[in-house]
N, C-alpha and C. Protein backbone atom coordinates (compact mmCIF):
# COMPACT_ATOMS: atom_id res chain seq x y z
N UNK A 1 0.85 -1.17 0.00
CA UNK A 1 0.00 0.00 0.00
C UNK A 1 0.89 1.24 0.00
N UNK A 2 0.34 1.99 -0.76
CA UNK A 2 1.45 3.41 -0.89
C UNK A 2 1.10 4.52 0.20
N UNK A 3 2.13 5.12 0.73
CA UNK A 3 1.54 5.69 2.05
C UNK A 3 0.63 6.76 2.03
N UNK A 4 0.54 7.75 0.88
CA UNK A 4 -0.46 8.28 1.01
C UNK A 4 -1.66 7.33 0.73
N UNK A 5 -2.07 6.15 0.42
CA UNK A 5 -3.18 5.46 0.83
C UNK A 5 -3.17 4.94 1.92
N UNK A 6 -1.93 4.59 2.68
CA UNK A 6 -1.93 4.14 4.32
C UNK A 6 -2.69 4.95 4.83
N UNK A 7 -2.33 6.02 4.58
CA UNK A 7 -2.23 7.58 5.87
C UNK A 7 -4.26 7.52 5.42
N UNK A 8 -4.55 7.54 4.45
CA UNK A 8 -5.69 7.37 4.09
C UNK A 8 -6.56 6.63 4.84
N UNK A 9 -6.05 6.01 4.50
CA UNK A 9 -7.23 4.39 5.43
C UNK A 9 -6.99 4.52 6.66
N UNK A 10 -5.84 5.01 7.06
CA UNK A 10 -5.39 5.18 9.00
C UNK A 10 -6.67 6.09 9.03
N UNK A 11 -6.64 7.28 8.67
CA UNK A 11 -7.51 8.58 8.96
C UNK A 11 -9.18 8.42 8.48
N UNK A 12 -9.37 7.27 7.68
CA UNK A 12 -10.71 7.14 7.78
C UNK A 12 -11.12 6.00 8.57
N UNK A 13 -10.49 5.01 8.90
CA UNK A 13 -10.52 4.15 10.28
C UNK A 13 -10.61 5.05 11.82
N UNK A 14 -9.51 6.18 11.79
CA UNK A 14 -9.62 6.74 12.76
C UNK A 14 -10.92 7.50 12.84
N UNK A 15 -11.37 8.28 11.73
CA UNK A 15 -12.48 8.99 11.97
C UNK A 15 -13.70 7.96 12.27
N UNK A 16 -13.83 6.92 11.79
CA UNK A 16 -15.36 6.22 11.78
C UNK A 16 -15.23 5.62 13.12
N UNK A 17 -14.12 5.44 13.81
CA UNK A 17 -13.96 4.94 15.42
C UNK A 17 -14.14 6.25 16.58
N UNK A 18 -13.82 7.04 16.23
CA UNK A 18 -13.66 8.54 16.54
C UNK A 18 -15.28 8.73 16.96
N UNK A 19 -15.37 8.87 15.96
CA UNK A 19 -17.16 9.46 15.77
C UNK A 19 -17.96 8.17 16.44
N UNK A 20 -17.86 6.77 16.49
CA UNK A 20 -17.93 6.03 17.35
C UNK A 20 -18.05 5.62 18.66
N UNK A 21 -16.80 5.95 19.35
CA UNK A 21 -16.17 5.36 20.72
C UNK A 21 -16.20 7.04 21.51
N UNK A 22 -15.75 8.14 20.48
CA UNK A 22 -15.16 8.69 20.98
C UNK A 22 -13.62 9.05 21.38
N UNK A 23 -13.20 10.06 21.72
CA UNK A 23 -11.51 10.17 21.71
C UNK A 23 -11.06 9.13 23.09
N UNK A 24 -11.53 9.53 23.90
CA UNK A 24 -11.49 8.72 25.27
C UNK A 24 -11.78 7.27 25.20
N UNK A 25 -12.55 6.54 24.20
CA UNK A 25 -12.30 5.70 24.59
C UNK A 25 -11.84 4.54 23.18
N UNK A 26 -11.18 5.22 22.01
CA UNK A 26 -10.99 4.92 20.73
C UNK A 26 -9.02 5.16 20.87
N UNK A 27 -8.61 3.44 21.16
CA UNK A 27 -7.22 3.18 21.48
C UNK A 27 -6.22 3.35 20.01
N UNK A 28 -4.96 3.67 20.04
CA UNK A 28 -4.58 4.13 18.98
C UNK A 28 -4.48 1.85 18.02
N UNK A 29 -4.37 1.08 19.09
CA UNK A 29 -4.46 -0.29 18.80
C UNK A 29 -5.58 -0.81 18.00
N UNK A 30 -6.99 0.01 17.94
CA UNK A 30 -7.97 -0.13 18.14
C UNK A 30 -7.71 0.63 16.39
N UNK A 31 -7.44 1.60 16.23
CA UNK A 31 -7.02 2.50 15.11
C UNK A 31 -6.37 0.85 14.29
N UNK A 32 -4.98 0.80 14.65
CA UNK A 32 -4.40 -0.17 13.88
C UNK A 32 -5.04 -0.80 12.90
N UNK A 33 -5.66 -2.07 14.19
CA UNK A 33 -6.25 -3.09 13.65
C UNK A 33 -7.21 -2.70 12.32
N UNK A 34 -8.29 -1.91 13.08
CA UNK A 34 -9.06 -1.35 12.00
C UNK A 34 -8.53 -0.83 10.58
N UNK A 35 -6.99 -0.53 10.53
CA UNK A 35 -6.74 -0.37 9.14
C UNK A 35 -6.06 -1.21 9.11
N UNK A 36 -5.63 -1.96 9.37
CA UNK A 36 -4.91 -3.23 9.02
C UNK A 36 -3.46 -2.67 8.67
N UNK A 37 -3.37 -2.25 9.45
CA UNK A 37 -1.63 -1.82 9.95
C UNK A 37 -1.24 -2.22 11.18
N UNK A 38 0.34 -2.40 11.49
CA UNK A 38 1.01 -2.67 12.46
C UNK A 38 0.79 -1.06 13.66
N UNK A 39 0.99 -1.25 14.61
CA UNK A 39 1.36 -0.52 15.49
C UNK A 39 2.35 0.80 14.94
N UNK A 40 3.82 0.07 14.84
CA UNK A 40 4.46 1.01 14.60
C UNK A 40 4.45 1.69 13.27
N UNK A 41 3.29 0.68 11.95
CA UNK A 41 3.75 1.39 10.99
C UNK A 41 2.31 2.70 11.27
N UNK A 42 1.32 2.93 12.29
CA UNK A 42 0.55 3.67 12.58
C UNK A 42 1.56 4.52 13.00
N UNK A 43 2.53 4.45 13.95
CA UNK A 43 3.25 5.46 14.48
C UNK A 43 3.95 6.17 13.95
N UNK A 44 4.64 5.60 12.63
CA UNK A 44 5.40 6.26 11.58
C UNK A 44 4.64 7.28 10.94
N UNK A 45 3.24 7.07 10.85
CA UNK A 45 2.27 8.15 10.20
C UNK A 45 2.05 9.00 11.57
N UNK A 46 1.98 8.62 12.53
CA UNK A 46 0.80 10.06 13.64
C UNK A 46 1.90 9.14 14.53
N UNK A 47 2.21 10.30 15.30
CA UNK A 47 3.45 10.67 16.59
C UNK A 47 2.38 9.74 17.58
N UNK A 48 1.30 10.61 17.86
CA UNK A 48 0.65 10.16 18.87
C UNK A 48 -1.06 10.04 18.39
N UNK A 49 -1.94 9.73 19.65
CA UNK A 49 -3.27 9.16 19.32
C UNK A 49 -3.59 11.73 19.20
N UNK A 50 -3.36 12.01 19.91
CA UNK A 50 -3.47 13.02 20.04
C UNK A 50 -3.25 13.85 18.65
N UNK A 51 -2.33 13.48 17.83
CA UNK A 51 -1.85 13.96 16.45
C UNK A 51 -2.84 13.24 15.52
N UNK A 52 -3.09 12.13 15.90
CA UNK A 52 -4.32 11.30 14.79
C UNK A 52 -5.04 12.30 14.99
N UNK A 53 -5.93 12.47 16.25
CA UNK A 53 -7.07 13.34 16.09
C UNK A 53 -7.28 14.54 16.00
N UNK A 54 -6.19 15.13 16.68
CA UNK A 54 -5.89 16.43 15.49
C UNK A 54 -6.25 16.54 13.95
N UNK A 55 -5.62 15.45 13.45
CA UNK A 55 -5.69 15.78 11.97
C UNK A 55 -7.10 15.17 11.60
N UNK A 56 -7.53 14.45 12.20
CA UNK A 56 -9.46 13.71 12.54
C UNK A 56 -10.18 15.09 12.34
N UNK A 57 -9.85 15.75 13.18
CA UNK A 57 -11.14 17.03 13.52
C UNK A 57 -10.74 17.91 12.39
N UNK A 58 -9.18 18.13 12.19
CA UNK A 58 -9.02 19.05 10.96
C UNK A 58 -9.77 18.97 9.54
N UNK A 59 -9.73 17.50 9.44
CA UNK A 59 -10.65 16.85 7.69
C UNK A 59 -11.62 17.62 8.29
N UNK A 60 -12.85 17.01 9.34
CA UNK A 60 -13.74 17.08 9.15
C UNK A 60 -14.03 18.63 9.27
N UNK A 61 -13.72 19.55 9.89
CA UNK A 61 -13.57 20.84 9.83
C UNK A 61 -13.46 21.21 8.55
N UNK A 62 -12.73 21.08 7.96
CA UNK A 62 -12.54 21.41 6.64
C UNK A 62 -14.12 21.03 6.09
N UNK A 63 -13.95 19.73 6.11
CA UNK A 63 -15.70 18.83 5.23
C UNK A 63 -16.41 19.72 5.56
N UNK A 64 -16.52 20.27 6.58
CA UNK A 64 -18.17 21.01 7.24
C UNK A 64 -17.94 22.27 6.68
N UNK A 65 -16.75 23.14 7.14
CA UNK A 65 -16.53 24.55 6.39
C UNK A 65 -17.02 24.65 4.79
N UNK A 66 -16.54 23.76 3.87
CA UNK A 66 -16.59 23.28 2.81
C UNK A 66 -18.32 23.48 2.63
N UNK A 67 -18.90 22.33 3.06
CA UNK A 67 -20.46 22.65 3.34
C UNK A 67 -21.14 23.65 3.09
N UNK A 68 -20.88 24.36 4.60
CA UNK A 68 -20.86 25.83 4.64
C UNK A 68 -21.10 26.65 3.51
N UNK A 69 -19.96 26.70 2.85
CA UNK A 69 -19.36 27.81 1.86
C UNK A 69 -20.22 27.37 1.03
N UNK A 70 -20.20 26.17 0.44
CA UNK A 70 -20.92 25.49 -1.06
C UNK A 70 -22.51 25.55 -0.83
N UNK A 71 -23.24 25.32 0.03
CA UNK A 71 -24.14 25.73 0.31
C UNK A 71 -24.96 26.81 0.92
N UNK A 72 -24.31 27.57 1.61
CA UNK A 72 -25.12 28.44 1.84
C UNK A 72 -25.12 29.64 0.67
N UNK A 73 -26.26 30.60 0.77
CA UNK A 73 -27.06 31.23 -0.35
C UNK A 73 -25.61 32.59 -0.41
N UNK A 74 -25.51 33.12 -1.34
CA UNK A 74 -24.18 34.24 -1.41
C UNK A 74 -24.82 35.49 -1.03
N UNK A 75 -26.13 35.57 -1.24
CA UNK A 75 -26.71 36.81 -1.50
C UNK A 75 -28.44 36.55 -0.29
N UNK A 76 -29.12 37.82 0.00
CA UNK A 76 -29.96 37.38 0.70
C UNK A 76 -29.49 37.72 2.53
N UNK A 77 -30.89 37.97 3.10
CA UNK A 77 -30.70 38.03 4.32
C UNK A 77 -29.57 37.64 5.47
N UNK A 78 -28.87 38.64 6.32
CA UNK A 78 -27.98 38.00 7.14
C UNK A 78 -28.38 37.00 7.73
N UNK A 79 -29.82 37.00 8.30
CA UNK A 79 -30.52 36.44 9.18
C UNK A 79 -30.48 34.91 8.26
N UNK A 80 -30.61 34.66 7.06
CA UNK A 80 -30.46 33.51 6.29
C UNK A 80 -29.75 32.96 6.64
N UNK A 81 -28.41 33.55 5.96
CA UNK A 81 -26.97 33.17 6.10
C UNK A 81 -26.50 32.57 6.91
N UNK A 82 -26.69 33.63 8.17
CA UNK A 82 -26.01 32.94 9.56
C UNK A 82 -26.78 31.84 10.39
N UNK A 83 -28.25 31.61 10.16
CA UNK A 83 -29.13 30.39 10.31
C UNK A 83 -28.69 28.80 9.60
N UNK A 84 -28.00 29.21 8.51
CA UNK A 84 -27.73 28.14 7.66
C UNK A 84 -26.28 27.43 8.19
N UNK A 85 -25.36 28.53 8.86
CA UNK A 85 -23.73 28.30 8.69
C UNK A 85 -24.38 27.88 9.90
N UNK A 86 -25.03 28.26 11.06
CA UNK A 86 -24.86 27.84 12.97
C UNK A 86 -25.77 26.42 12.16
N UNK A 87 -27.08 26.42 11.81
CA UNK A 87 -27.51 24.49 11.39
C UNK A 87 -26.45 23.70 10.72
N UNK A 88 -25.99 23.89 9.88
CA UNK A 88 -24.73 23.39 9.39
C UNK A 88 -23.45 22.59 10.63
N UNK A 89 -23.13 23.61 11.03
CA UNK A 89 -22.16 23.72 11.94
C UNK A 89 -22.31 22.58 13.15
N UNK A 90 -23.83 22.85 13.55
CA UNK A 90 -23.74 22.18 14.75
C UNK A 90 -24.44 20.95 14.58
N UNK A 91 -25.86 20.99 13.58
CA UNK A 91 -26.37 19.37 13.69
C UNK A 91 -25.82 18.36 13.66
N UNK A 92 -24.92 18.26 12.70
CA UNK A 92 -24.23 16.78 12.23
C UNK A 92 -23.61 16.08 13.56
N UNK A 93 -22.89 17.22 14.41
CA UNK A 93 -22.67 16.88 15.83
C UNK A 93 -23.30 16.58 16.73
N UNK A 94 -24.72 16.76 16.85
CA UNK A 94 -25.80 17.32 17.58
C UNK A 94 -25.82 15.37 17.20
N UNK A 95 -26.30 15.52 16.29
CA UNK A 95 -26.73 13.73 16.00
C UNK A 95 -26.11 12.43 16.24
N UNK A 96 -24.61 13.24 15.82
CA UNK A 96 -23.35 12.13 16.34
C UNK A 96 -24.04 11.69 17.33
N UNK A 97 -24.21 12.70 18.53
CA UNK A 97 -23.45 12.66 20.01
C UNK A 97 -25.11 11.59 20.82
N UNK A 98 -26.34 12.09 20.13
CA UNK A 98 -27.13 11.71 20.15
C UNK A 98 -27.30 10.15 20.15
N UNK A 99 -26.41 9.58 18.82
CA UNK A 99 -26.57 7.89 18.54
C UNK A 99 -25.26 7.62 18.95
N UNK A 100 -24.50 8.10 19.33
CA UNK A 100 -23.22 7.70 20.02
C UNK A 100 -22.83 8.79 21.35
N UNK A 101 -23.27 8.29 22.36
CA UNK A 101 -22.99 9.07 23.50
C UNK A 101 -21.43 9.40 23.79
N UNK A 102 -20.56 8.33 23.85
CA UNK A 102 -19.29 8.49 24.08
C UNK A 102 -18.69 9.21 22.69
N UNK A 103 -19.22 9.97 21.57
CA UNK A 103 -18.78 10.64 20.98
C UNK A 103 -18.46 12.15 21.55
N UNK A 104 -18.98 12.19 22.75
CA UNK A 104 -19.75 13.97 22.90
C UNK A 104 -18.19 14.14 23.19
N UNK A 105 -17.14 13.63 23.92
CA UNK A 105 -15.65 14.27 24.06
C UNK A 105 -15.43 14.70 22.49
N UNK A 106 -15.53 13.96 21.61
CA UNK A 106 -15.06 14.83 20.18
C UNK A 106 -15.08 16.34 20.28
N UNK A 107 -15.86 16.95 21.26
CA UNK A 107 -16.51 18.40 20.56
C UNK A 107 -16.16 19.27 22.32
N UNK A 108 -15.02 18.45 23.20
CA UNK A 108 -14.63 18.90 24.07
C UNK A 108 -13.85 20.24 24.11
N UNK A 109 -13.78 21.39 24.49
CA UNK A 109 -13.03 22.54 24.02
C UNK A 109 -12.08 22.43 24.80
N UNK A 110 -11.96 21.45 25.84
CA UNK A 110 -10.67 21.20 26.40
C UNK A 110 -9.39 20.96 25.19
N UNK A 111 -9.91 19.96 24.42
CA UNK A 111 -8.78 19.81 23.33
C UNK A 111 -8.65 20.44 22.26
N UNK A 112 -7.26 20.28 21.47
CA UNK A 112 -6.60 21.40 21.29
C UNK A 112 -7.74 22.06 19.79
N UNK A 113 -7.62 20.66 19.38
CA UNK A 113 -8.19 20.42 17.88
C UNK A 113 -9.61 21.21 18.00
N UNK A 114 -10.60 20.82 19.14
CA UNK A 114 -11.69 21.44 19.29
C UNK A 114 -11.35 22.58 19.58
N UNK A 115 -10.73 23.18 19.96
CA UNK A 115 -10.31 24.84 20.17
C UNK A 115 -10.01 25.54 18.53
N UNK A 116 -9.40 24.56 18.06
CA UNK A 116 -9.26 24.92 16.53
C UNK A 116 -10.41 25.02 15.83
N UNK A 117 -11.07 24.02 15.75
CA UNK A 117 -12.38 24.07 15.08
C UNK A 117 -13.07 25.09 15.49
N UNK A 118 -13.15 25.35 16.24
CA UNK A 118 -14.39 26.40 17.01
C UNK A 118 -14.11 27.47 15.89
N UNK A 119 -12.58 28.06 16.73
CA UNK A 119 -11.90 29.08 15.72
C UNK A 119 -11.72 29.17 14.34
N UNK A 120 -12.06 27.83 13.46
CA UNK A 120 -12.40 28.11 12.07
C UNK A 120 -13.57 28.67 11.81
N UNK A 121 -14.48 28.20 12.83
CA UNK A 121 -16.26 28.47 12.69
C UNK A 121 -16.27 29.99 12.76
N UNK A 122 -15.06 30.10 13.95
CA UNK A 122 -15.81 31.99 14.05
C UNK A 122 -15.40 32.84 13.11
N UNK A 123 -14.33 32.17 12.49
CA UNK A 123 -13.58 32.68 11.19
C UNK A 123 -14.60 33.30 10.27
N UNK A 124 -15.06 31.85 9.77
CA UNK A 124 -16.27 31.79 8.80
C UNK A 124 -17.27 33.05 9.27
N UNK A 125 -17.76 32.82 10.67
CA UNK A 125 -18.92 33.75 10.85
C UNK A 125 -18.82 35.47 10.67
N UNK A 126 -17.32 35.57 11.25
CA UNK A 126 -16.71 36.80 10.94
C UNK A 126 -17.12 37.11 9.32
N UNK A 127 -16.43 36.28 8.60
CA UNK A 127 -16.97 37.03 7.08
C UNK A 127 -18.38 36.98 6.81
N UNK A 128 -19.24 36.24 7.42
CA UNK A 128 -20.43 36.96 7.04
C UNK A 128 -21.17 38.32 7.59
N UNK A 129 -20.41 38.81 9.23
CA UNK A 129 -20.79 39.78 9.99
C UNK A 129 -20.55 40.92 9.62
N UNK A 130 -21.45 41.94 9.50
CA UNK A 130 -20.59 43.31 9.41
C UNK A 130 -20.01 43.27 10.46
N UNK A 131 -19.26 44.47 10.05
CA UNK A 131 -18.47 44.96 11.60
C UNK A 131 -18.88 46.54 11.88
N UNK A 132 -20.23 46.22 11.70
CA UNK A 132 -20.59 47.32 12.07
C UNK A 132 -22.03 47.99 12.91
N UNK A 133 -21.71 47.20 13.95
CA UNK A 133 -23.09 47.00 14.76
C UNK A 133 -23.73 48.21 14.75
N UNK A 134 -24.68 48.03 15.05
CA UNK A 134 -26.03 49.67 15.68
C UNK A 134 -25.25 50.32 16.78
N UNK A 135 -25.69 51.77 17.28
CA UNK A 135 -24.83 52.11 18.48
C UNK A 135 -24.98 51.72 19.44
N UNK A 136 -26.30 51.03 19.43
CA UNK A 136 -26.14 50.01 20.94
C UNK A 136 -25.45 49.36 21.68
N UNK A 137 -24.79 48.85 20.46
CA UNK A 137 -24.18 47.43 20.66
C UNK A 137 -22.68 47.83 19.69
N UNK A 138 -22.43 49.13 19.87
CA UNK A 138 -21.14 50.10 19.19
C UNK A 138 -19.75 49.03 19.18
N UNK A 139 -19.51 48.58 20.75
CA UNK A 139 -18.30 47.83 21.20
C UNK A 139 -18.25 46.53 20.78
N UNK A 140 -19.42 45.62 20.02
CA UNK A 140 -19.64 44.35 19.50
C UNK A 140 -18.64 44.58 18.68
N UNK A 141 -17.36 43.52 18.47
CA UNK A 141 -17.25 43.63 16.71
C UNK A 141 -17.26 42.40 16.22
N UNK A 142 -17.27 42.19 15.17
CA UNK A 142 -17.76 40.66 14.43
C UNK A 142 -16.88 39.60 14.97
N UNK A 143 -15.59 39.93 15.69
CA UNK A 143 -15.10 38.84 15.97
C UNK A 143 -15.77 38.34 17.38
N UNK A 144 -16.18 39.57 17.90
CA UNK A 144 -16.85 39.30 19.60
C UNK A 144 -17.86 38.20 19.42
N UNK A 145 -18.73 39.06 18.45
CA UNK A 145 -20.18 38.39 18.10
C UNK A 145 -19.90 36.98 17.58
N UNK A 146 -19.28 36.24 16.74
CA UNK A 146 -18.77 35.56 16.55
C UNK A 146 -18.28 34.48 17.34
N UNK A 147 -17.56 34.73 18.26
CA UNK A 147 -16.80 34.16 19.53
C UNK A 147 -18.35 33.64 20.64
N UNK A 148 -19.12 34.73 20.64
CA UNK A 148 -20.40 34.52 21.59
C UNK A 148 -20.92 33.64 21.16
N UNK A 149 -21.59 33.66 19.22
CA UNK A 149 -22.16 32.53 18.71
C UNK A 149 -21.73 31.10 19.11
N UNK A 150 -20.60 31.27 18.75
CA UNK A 150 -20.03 29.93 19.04
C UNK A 150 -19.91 29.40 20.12
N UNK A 151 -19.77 30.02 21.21
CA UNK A 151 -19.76 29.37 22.47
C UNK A 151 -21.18 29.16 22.95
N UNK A 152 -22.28 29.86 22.56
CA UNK A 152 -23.25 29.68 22.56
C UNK A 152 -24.10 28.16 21.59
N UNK A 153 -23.57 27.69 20.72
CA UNK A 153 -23.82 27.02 19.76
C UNK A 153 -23.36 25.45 20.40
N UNK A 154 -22.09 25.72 21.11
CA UNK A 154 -21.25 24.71 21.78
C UNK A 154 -22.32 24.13 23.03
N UNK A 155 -22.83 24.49 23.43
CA UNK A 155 -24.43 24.67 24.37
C UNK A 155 -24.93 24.07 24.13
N UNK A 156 -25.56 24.65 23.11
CA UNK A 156 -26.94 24.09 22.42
C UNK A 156 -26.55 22.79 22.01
N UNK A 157 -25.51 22.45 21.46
CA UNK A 157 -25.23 20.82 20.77
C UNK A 157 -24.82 19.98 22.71
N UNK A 158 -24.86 20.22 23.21
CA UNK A 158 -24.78 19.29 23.98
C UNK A 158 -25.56 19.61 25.14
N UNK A 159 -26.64 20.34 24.94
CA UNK A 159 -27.76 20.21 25.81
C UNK A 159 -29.44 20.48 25.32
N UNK A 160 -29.47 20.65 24.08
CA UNK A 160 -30.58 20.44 23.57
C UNK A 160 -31.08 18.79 23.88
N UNK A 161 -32.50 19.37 23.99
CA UNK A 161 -32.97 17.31 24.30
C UNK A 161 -33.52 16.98 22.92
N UNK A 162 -33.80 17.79 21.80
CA UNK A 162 -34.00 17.24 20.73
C UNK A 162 -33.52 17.80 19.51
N UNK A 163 -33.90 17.65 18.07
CA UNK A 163 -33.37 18.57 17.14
C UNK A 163 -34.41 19.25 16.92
N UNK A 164 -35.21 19.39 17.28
CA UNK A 164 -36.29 20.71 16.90
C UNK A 164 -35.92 21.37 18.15
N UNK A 165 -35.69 21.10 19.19
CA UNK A 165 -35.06 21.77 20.24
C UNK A 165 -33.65 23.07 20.00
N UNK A 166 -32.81 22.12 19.34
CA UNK A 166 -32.08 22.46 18.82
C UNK A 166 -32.14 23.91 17.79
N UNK A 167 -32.72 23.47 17.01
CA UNK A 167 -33.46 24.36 15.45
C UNK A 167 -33.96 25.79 16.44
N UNK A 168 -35.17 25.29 17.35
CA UNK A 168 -35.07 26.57 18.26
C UNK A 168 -34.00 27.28 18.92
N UNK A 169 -33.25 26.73 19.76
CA UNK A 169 -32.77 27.68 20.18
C UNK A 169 -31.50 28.41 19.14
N UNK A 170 -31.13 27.50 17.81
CA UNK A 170 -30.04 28.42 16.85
C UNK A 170 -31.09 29.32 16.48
N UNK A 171 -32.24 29.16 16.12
CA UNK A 171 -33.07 30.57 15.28
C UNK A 171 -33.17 31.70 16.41
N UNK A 172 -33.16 31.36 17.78
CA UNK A 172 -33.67 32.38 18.79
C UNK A 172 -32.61 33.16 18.68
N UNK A 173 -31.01 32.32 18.30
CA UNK A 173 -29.68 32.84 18.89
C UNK A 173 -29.35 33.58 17.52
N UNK A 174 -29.68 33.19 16.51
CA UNK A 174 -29.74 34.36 14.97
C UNK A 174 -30.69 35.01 15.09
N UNK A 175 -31.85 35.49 15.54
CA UNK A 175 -32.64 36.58 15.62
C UNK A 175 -31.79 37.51 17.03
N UNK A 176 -31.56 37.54 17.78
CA UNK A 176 -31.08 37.78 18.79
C UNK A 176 -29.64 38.56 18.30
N UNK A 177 -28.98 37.89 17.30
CA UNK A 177 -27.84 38.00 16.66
C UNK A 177 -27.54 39.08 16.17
N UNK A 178 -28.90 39.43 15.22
CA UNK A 178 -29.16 39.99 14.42
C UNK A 178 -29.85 41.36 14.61
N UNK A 179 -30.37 41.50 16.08
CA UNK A 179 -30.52 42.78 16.46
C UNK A 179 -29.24 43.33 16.07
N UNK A 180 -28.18 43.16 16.65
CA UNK A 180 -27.31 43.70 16.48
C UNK A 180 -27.23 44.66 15.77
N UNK A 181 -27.52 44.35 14.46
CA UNK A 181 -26.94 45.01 13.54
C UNK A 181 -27.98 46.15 12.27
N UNK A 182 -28.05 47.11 11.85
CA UNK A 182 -29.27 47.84 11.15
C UNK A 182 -29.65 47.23 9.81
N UNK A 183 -30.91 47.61 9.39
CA UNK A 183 -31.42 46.88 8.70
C UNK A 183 -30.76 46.96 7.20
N UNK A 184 -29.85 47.63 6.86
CA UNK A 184 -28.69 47.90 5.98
C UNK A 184 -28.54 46.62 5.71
N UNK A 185 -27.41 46.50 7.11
CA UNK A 185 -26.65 45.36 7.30
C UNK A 185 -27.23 44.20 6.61
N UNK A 186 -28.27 44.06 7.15
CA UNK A 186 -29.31 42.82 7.48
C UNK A 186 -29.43 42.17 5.71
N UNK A 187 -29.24 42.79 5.11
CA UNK A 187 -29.66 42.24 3.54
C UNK A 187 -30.86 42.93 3.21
């Protein structure tokens, strides 16, 4: 097998155990087997179980950003926009964690990778925000607002009791959002 197809099959073994077991309880042995590699030739690809999933959350970050971008509308209401990127963002997780309980560490902000991800999300949200709130809310700037969404969003996926649950409270948290900003802004 040529190693960029090793590294391949390592990283989609790792992700489908990942999203599975969870980080906590998804052994880097457990990785191996599942791709039908040795131990050390897993180690020659990823230092540690910690570097696998690093680069685990990075794909899928990417996959979802990707999403994001390709789907949501270019033109049209902020209030659209940013409804589409926070459903996007958070269901697919929301559901994981739902049919696989020991998945919910994936989306821990303790780790490093989840600290990353977050920070791609607010990236994203930043370019859809003005930065130019009402004077109310003068000291907001898109990266604040942004930073709030998301930690707010991080919430909702692991304490909503359902997905219409869910659906509510992202629309409450984009209307809410969206005061913010004048009807300019707004689309």
């Amino acid at each position: 097998m040529a190693d960029s197809d090793r590294r391949a099959t390592i990283l989609a073994q790792a992700t489908s155990l990942f999203r599975r077991l969870g980080f906590a309880k998804t052994s880097l042995a457990d990785v191996a087997r599942s791709a039908g590699v040795s131990r050390p030739t897993l180690y020659s690809e990823f230092s540690s179980k910690t570097a696998l999933f690093d680069e685990v959350i990075r794909s899928l970050v990417v996959e979802t950003i990707t999403q994001i971008e390709s789907g949501m509308p270019s033109e049209g209401p902020l209030s659209e926009r940013l409804l589409y990127a926070c459903r996007t963002w958070v269901h697919s997780g929301h559901v994981l964690v739902v049919e696989n309980p020991d998945a919910a560490d994936l989306f821990d902000p303790a780790l490093d990778a989840v600290k990353a991800s977050n920070r791609s999300f607010e990236v994203l949200l930043c370019s859809l925000l003005p930065d130019r709130p009402t004077a109310a809310v003068a000291e907001i700037s898109s990266e604040r607002m942004s930073e709030m969404i998301s930690l707010s969003l991080q919430g909702f996926k692991r304490f909503a009791e359902t997905p219409q649950h869910l659906d509510e409270l992202i629309e409450a948290l984009v209307e809410t959002a969206c005061l913010a900003y004048s009807d300019d802004d707004l689309g």
